[in-house]
C-alpha atoms as a PDB file:
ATOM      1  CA  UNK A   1       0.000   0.000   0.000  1.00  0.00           C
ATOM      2  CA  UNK A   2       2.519   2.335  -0.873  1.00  0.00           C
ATOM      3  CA  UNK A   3       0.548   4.511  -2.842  1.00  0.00           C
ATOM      4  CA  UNK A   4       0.324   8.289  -1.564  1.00  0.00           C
ATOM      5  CA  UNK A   5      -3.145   9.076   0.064  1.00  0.00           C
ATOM      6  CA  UNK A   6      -5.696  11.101  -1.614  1.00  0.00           C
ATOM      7  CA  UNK A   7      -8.681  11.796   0.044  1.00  0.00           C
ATOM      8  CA  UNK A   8     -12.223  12.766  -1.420  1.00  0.00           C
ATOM      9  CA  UNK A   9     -14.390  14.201   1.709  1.00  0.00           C
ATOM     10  CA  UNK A  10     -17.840  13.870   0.973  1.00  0.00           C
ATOM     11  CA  UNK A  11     -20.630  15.664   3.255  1.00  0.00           C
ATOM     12  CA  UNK A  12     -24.418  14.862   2.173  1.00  0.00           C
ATOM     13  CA  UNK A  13     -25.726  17.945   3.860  1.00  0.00           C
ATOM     14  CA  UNK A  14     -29.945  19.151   4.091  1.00  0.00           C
ATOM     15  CA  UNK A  15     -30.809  22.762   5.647  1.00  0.00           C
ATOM     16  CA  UNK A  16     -27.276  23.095   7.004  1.00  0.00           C
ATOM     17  CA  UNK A  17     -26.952  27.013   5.973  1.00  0.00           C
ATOM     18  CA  UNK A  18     -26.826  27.814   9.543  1.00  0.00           C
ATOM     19  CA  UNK A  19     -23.397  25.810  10.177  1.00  0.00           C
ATOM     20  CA  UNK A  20     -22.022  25.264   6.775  1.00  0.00           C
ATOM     21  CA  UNK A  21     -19.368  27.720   6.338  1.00  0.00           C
ATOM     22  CA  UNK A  22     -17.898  27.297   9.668  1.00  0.00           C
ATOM     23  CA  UNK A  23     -17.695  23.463   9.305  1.00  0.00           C
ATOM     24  CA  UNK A  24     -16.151  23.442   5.653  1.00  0.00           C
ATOM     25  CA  UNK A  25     -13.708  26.212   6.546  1.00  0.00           C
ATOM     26  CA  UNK A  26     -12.084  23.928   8.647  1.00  0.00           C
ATOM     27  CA  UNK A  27     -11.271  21.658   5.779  1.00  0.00           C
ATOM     28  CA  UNK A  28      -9.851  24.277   3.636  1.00  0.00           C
ATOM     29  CA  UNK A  29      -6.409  22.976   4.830  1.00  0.00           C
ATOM     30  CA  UNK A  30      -6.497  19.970   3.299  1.00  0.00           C
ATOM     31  CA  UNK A  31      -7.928  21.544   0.333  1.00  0.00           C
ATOM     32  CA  UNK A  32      -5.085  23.578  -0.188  1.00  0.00           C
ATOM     33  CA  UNK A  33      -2.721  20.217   0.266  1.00  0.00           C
ATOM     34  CA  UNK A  34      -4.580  19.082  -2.650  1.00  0.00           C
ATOM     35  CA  UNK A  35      -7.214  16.352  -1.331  1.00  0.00           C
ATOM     36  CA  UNK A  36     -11.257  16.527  -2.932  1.00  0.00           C
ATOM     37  CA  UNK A  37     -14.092  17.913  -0.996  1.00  0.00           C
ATOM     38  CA  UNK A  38     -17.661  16.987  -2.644  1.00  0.00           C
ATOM     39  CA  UNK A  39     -20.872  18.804  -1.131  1.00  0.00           C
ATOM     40  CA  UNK A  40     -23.982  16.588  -1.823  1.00  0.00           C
ATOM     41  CA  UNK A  41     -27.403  18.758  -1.187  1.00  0.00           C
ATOM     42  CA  UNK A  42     -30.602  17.074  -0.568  1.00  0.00           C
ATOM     43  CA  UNK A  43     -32.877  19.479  -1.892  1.00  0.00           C
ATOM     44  CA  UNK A  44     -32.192  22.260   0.646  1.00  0.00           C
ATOM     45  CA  UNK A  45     -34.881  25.171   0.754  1.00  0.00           C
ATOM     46  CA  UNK A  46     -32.329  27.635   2.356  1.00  0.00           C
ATOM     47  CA  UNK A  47     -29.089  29.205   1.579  1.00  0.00           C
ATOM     48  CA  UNK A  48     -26.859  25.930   2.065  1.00  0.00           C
ATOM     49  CA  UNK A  49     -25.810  25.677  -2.026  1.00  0.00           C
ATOM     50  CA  UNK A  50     -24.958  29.069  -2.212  1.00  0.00           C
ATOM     51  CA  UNK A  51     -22.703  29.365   1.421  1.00  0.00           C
ATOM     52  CA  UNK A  52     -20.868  25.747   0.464  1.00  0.00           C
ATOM     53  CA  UNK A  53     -19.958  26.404  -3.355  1.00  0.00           C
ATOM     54  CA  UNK A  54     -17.210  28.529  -2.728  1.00  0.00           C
ATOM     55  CA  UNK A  55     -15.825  26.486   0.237  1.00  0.00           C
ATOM     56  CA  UNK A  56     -15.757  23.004  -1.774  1.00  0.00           C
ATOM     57  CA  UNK A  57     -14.550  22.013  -5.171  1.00  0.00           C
ATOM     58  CA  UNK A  58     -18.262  21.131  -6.388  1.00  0.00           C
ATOM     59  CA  UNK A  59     -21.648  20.727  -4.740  1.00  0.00           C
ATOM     60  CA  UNK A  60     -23.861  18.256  -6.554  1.00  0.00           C
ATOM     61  CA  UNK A  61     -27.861  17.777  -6.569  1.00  0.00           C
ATOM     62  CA  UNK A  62     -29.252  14.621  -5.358  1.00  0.00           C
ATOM     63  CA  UNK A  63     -32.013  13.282  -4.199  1.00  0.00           C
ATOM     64  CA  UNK A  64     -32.397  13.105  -0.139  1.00  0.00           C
ATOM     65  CA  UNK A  65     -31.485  10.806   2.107  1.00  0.00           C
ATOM     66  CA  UNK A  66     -27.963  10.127   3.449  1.00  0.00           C
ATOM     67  CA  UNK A  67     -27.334   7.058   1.579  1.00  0.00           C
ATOM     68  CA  UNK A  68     -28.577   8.000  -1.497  1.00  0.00           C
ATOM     69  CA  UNK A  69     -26.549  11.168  -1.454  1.00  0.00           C
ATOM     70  CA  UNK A  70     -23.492  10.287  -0.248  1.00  0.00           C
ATOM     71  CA  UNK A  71     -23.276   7.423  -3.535  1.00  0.00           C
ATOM     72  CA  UNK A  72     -24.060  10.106  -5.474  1.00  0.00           C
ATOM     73  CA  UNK A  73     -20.461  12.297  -4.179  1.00  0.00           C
ATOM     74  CA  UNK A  74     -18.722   9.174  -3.991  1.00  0.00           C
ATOM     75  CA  UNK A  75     -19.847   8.424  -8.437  1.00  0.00           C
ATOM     76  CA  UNK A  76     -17.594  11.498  -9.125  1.00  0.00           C
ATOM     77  CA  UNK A  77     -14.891  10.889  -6.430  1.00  0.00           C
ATOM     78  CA  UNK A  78     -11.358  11.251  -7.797  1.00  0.00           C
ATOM     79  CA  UNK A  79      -9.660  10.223  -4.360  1.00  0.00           C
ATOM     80  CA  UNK A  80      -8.315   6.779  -3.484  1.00  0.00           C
ATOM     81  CA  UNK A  81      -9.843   7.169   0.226  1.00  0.00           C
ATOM     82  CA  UNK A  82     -13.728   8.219   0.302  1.00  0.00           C
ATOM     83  CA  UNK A  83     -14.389  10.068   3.857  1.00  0.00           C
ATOM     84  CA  UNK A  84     -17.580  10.329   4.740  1.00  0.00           C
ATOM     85  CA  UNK A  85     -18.069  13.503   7.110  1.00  0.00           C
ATOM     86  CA  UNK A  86     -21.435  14.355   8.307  1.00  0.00           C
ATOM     87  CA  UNK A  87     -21.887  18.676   8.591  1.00  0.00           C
ATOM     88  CA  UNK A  88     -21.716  18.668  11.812  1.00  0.00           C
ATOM     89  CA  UNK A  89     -18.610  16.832  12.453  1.00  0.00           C
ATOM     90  CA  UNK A  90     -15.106  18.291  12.494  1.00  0.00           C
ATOM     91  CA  UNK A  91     -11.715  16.070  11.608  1.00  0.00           C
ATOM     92  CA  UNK A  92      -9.326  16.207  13.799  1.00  0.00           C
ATOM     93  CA  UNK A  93      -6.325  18.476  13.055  1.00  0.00           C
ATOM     94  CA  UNK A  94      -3.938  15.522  12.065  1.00  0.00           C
ATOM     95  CA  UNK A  95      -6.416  13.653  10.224  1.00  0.00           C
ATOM     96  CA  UNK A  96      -4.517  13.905   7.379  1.00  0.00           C
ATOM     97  CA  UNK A  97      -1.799  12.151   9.184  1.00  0.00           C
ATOM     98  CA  UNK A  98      -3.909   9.614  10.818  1.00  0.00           C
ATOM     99  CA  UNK A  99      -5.332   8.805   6.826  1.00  0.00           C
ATOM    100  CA  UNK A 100      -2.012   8.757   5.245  1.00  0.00           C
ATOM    101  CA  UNK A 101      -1.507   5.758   7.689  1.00  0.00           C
ATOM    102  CA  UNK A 102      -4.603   3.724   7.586  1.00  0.00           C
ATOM    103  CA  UNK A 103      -3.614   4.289   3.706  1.00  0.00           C
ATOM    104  CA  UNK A 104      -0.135   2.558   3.800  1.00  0.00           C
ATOM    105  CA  UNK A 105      -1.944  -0.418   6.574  1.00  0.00           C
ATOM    106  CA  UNK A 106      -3.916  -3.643   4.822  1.00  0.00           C
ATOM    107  CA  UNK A 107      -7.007  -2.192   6.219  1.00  0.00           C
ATOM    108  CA  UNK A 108      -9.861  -2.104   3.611  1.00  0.00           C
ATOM    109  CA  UNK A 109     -11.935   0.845   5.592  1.00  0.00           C
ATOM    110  CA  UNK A 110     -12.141   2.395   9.351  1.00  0.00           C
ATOM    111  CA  UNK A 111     -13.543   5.510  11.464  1.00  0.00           C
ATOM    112  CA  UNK A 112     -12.539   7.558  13.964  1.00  0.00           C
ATOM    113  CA  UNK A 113     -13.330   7.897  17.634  1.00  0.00           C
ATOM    114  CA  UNK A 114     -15.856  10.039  18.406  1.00  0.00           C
ATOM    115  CA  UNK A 115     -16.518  12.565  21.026  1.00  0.00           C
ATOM    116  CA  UNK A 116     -19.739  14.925  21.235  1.00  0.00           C
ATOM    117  CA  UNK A 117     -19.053  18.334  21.749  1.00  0.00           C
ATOM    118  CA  UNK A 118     -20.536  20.893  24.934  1.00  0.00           C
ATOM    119  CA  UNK A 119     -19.159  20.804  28.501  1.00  0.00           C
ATOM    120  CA  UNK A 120     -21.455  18.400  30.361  1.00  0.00           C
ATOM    121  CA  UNK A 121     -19.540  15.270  31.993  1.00  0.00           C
ATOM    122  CA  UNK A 122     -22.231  13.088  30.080  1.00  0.00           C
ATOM    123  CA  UNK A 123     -21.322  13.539  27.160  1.00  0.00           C
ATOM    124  CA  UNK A 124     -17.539  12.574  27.721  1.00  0.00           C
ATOM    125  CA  UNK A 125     -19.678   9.175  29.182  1.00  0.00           C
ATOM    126  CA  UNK A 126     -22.046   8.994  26.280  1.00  0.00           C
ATOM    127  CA  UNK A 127     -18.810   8.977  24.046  1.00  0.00           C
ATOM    128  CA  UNK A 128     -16.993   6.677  25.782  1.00  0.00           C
ATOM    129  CA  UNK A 129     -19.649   4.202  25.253  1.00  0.00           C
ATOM    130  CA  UNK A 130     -19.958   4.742  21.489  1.00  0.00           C
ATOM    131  CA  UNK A 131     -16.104   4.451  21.068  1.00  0.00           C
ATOM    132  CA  UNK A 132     -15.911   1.144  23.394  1.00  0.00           C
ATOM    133  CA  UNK A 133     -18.643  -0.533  21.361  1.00  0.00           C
ATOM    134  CA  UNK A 134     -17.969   0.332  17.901  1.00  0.00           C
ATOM    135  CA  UNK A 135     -14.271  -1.092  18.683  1.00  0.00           C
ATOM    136  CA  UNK A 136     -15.664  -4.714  20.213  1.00  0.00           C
ATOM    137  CA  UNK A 137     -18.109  -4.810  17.834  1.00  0.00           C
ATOM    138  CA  UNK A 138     -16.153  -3.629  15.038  1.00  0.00           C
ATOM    139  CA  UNK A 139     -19.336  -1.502  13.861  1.00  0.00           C
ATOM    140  CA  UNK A 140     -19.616   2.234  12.947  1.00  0.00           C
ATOM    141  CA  UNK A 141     -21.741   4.601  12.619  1.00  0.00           C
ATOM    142  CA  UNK A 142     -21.638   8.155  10.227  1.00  0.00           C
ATOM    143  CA  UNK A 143     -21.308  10.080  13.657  1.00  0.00           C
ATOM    144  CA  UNK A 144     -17.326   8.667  13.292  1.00  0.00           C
ATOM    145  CA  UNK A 145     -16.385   9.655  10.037  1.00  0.00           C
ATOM    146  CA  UNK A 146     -16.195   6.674   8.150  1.00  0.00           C
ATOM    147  CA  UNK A 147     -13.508   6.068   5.708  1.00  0.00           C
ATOM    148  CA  UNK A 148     -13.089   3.443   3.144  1.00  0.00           C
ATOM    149  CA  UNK A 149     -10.726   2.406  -0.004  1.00  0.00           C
ATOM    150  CA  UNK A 150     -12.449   3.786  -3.100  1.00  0.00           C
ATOM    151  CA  UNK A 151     -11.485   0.108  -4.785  1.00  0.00           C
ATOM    152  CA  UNK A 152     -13.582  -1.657  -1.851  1.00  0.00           C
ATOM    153  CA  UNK A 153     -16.270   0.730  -1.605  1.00  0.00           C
ATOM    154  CA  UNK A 154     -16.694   0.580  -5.169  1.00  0.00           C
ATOM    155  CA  UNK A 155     -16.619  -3.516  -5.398  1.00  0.00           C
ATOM    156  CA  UNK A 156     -18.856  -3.785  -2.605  1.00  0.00           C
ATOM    157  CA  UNK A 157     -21.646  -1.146  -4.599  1.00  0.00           C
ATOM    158  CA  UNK A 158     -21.984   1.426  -2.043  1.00  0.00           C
ATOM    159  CA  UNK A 159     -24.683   1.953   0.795  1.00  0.00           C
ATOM    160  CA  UNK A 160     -27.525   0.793   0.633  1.00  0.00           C
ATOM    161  CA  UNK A 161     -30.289   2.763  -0.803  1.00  0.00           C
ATOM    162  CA  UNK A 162     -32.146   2.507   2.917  1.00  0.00           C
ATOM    163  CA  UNK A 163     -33.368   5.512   4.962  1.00  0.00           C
ATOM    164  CA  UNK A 164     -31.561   4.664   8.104  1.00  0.00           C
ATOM    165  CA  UNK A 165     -28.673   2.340   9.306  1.00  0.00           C
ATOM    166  CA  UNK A 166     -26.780   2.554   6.128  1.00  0.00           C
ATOM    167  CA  UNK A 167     -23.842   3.352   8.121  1.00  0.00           C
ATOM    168  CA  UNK A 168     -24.078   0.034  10.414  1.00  0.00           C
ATOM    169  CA  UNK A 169     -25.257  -2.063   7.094  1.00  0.00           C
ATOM    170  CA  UNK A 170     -22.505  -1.108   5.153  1.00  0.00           C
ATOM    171  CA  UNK A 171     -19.740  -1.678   7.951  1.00  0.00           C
ATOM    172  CA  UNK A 172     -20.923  -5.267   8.285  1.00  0.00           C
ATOM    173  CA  UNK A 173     -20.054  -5.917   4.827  1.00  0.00           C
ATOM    174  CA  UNK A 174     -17.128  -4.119   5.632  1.00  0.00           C
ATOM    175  CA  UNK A 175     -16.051  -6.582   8.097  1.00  0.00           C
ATOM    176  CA  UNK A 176     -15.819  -9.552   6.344  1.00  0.00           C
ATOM    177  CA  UNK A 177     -12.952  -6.959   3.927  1.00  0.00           C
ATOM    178  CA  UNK A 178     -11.330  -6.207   7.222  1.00  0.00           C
ATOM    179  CA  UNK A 179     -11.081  -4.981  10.829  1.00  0.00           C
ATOM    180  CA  UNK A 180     -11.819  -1.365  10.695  1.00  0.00           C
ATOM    181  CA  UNK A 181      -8.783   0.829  11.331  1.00  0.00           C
ATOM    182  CA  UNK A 182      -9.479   2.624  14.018  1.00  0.00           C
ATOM    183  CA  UNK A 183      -8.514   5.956  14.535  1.00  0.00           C
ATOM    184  CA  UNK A 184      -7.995   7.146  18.685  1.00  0.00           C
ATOM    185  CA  UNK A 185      -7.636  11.022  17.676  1.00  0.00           C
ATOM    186  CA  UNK A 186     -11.629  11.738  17.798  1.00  0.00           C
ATOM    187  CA  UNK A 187     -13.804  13.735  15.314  1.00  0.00           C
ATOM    188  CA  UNK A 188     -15.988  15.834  17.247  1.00  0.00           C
ATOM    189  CA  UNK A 189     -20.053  15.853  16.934  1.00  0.00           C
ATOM    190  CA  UNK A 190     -22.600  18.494  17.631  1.00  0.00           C
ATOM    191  CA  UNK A 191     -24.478  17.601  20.718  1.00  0.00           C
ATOM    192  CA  UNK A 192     -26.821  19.585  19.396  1.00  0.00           C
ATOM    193  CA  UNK A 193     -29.193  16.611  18.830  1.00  0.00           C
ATOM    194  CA  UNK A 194     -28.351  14.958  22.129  1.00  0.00           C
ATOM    195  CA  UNK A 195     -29.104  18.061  23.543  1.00  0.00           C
ATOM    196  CA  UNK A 196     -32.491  18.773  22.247  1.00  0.00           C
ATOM    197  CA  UNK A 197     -34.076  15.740  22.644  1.00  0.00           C
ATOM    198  CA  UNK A 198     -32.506  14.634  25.748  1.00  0.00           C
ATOM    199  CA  UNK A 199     -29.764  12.667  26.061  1.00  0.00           C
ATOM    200  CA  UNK A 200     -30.675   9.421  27.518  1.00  0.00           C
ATOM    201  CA  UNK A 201     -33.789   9.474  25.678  1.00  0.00           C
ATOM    202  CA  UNK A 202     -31.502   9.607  22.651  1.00  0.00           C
ATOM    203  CA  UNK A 203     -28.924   6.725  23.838  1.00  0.00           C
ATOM    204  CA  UNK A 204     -32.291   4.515  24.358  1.00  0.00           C
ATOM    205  CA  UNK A 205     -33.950   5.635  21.255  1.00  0.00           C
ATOM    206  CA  UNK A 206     -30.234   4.662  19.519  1.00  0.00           C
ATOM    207  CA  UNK A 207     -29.847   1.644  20.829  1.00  0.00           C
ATOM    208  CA  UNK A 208     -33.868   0.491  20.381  1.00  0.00           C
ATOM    209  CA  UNK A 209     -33.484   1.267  16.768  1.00  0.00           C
ATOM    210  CA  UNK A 210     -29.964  -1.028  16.574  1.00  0.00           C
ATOM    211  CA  UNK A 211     -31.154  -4.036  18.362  1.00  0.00           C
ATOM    212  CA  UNK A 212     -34.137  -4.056  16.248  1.00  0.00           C
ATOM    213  CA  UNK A 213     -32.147  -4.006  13.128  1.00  0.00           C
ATOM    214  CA  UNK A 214     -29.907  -6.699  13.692  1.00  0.00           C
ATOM    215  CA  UNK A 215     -33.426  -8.494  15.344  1.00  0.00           C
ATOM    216  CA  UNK A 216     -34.430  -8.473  11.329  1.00  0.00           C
ATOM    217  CA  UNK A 217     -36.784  -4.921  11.408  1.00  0.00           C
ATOM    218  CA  UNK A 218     -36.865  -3.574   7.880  1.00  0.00           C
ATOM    219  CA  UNK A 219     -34.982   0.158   7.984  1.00  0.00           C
ATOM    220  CA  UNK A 220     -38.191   1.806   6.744  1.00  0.00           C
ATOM    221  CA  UNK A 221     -39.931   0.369   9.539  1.00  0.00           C
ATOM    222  CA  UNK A 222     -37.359   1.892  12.047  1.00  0.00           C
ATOM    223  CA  UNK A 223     -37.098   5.179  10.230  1.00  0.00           C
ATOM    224  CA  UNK A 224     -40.682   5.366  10.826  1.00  0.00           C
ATOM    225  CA  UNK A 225     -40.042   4.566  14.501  1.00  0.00           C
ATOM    226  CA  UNK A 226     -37.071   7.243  14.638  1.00  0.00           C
ATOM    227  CA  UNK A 227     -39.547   9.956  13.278  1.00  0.00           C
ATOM    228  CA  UNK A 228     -42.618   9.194  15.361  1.00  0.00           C
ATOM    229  CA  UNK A 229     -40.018   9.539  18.623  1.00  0.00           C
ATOM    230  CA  UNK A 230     -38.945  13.009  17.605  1.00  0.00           C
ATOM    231  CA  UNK A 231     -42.498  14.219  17.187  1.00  0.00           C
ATOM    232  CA  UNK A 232     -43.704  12.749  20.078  1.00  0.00           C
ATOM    233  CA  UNK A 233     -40.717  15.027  21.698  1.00  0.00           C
ATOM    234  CA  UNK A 234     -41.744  17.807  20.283  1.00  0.00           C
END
């Protein structure tokens, strides 16, 4: 593996003009070093287009949903490592670093640890958990910026075209490539979400949703489930 890393960051991103130009000036850097970053809107209503064109090399239409959109960046992908960053995650500072090693390893794909931003001691738990888990289980979720080998990603067709849990899906076919590589330097998430709806009703909603995927429920059934809980919150 001793080809030199290039990485193609794709962000599928939906009504994120409030945050967008804060969270792709921080990838400007590797930008400038030469590495591919690939906006893929949803539809958004608001001003998100407009903010990210000038902060990316190209923003392209697709239709919504994560999975769906996030194929649709990593069709035009030039890079030989496809990240997958959510909007409201930030890389690390050495990512690059971090990438340029998992890129000379055997590893066919990994993620990062993760640790939700905000001051409150439960979060640092909440994290903890997530990071413990996704390394004995070998699982990850979009939260921890996955990363994969173009090659593999592309031999293995992509996500699948589900409305939730495409993350989890696609790392179990992962598996059987590899062991993730795991990265210890976190990415750090918005707690945003945590925040609003409450945080322990989001670890139970989280981990409701997970068992009853691997129990056999089909994703639309539990993306109907994940809706219905947020309305009920609000």
């Amino acid at each position: 593996m001793s080809e030199r890393v290039s990485l193609s960051i794709i962000m599928p991103v939906w009504r994120e003009a409030q945050t967008i130009e804060s969270t792709l000036s921080g990838l400007q850097s590797l930008r400038q070093a030469g590495h591919e970053l690939l906006v893929v809107d949803g539809g958004s209503d608001d001003d998100t287009v407009q903010l990210a064109r000038p902060l990316c090399d190209r923003v392209i239409g697709s239709a919504p949903g994560r999975a769906v959109q996030m194929n649709a960046g990593a069709a035009v992908a030039t890079g030989n490592v496809l990240v997958f960053l959510h909007a409201d995650t930030l890389l690390p500072e050495n990512a690059l670093n971090h990438l340029a090693d998992f890129q000379r390893s055997d590893a066919a794909w990994g993620r990062f640890d993760v640790r939700l931003s905000g001051r409150r001691p439960l979060f640092r738990v909440i994290s903890w958990f997530i990071n413990r888990r996704s390394w004995l289980s070998g699982i990850a979720t979009g939260d921890q910026a996955m990363f994969v080998r173009r090659s593999v990603f592309e031999r293995l067709g992509g996500f699948a075209a589900i409305p939730l849990m495409e993350d989890v899906e696609l790392s179990a076919r992962l598996k059987r490539e590899s062991r993730p590589f795991c990265i210890s330097d976190p990415v750090t998430t918005d707690s945003r979400r945590w925040q609003k709806n409450g945080a322990w009703r989001t670890v139970f909603l989280m981990w409701r949703i997970r068992w009853r995927f691997w129990r056999g429920d089909s994703p639309e059934s539990l993306a109907k489930l994940y809706r219905a809980d947020v309305r009920r919150e609000h």
